[in-house]
Protein backbone atom coordinates (compact mmCIF):
# COMPACT_ATOMS: atom_id res chain seq x y z
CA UNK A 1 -34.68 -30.26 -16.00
CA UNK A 2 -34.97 -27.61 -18.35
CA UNK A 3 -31.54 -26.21 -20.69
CA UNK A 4 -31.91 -22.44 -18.56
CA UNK A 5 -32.42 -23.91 -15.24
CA UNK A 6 -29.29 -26.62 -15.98
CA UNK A 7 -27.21 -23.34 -17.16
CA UNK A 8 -28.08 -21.76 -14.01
CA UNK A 9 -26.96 -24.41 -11.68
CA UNK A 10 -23.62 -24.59 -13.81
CA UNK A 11 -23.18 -20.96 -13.66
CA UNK A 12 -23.41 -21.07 -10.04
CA UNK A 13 -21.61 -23.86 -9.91
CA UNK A 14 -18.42 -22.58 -11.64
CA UNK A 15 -18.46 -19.36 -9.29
CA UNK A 16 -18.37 -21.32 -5.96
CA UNK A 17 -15.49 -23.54 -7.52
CA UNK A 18 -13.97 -20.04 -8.91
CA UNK A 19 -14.24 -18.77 -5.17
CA UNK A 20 -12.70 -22.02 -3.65
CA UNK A 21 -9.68 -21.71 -5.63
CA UNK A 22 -8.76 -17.59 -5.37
CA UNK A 23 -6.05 -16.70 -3.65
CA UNK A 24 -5.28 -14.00 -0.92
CA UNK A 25 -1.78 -12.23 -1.27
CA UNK A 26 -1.12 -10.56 1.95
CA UNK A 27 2.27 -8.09 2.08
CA UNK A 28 3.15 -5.34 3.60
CA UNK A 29 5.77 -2.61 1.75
CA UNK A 30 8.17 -1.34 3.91
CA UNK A 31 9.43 1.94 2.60
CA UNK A 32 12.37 3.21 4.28
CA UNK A 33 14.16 4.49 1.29
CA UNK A 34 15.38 8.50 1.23
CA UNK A 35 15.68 8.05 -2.73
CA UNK A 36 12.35 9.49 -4.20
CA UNK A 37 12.66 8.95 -8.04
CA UNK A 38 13.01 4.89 -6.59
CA UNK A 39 9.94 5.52 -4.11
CA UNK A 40 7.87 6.68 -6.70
CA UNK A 41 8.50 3.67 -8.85
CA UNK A 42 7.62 1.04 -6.67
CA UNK A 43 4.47 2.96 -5.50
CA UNK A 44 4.01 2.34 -9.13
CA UNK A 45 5.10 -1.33 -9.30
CA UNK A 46 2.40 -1.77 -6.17
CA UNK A 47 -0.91 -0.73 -8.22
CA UNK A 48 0.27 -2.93 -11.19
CA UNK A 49 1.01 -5.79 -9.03
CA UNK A 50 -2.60 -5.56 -7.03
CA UNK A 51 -3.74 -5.18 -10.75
CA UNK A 52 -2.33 -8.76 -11.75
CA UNK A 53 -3.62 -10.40 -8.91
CA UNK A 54 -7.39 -9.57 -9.59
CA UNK A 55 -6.57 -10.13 -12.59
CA UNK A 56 -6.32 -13.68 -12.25
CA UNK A 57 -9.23 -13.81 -9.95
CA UNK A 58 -6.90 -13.10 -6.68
CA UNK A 59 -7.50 -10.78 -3.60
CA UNK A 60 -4.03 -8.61 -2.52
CA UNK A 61 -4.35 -7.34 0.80
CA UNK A 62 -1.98 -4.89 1.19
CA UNK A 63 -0.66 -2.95 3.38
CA UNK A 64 2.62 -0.37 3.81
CA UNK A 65 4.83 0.68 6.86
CA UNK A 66 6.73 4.15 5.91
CA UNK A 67 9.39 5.54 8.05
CA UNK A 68 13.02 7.30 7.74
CA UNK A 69 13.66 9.19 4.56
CA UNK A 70 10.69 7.83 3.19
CA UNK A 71 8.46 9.64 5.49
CA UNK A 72 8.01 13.24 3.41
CA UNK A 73 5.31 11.61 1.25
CA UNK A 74 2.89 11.37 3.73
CA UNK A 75 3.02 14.87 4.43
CA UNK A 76 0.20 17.88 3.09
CA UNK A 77 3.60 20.19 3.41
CA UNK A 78 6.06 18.02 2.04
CA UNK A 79 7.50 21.15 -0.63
CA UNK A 80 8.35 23.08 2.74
CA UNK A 81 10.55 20.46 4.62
CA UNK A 82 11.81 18.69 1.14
CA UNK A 83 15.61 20.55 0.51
CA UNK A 84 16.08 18.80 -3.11
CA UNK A 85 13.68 20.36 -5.96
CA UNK A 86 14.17 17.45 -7.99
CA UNK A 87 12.66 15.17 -5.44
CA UNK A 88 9.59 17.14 -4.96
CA UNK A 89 7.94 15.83 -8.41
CA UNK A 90 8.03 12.52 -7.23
CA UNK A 91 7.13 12.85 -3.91
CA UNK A 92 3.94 14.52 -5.43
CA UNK A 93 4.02 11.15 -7.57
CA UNK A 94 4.44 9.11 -4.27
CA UNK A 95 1.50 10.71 -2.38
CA UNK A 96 -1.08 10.35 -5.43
CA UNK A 97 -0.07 6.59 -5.56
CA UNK A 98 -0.31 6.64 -1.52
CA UNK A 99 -4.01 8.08 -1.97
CA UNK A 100 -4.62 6.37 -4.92
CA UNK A 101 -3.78 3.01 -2.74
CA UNK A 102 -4.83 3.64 0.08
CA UNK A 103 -8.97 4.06 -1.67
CA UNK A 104 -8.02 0.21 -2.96
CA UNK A 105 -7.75 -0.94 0.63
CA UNK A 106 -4.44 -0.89 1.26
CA UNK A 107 -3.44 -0.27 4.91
CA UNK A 108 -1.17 2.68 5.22
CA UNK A 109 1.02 3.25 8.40
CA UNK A 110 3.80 6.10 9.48
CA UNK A 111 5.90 5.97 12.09
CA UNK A 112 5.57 9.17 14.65
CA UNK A 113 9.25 8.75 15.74
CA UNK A 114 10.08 9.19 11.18
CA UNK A 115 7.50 12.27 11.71
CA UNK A 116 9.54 13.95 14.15
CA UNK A 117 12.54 13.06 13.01
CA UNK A 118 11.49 14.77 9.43
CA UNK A 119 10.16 17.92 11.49
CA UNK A 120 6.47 16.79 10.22
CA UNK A 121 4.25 17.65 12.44
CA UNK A 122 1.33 14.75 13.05
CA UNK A 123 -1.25 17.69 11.69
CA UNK A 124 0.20 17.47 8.13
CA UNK A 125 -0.45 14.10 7.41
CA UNK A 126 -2.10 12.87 4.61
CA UNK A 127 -5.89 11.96 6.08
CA UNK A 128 -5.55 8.35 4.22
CA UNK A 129 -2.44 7.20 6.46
CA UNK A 130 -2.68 6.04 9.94
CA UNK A 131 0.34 7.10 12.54
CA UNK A 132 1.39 4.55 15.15
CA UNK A 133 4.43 5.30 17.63
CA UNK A 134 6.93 2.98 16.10
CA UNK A 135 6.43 1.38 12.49
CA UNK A 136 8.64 -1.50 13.37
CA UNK A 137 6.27 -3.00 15.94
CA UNK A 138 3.27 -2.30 12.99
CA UNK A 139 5.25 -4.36 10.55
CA UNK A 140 6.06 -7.09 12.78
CA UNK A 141 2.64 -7.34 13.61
CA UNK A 142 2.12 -7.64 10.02
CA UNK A 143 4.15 -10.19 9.53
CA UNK A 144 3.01 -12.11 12.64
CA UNK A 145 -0.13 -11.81 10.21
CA UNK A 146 0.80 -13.68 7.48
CA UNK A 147 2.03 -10.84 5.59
CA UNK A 148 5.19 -11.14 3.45
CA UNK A 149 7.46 -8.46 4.06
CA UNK A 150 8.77 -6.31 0.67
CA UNK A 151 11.13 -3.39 1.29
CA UNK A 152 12.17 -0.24 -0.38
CA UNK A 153 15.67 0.99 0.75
């Protein structure tokens, strides 16, 4: 065989042995937390994590659950319902992670009954986050997935 067809076959060769040996990383983030300087830092620590696993030639598959206090990033309005000034700078931090996140492929669920409870009406959310009636049941079925469960309180 000739030296370019041999370096083809070995260059295909080390990609299907590459692919037989990457790793999926399935979580899902449950953010429940009402502290927003914290929030904001782990929406942070999220990106760099997904960043070190295709790094080293893994796949995350994330996703993230958001309910109780947590629930003002998710919404278009959160400066009118959001009482503490000093938390609105990183909820806007929270939400450009959330977006920012949620174009990577990472699943992004809020719970209707958190909605209500924050007076956010279903109309203001974010369009990148899905709403389900009860986040618990969405992160159990997560789990039931395969998912590792990380939490923010």
């Amino acid at each position: 065989m000739k030296v370019d067809t041999m370096k083809r076959i070995f260059f295909i060769f080390s990609i299907v042995v590459a692919t037989m040996n990457a790793q999926e990383y399935k979580a899902v983030f449950n953010c429940n937390s009402n502290d927003m300087q914290y929030v904001a830092s782990r929406m942070v620590l999220v990106e760099r994590t997904m960043d070190m696993i295709e790094k080293n030639g893994n796949t995350p598959k994330f996703a993230m659950t958001i309910h109780g206090g947590c629930a003002p990033i998710v919404s278009k309005n959160y400066d009118e319902i959001v009482l503490d000034e000093k938390d609105l700078a990183s909820i806007n931090l929270s939400q450009k992670q959330l977006v920012k996140l949620a174009k990577r492929g990472v699943e992004i669920v809020v719970c209707a009954m958190s909605l209500n409870a924050n007076t956010i009406d279903e109309s203001d959310v974010i369009p990148s986050v899905k709403i389900s009636p009860n986040s618990f049941i969405e992160t159990i079925s997560y789990q039931n997935n395969g998912y590792a469960l990380m939490v923010f309180e």
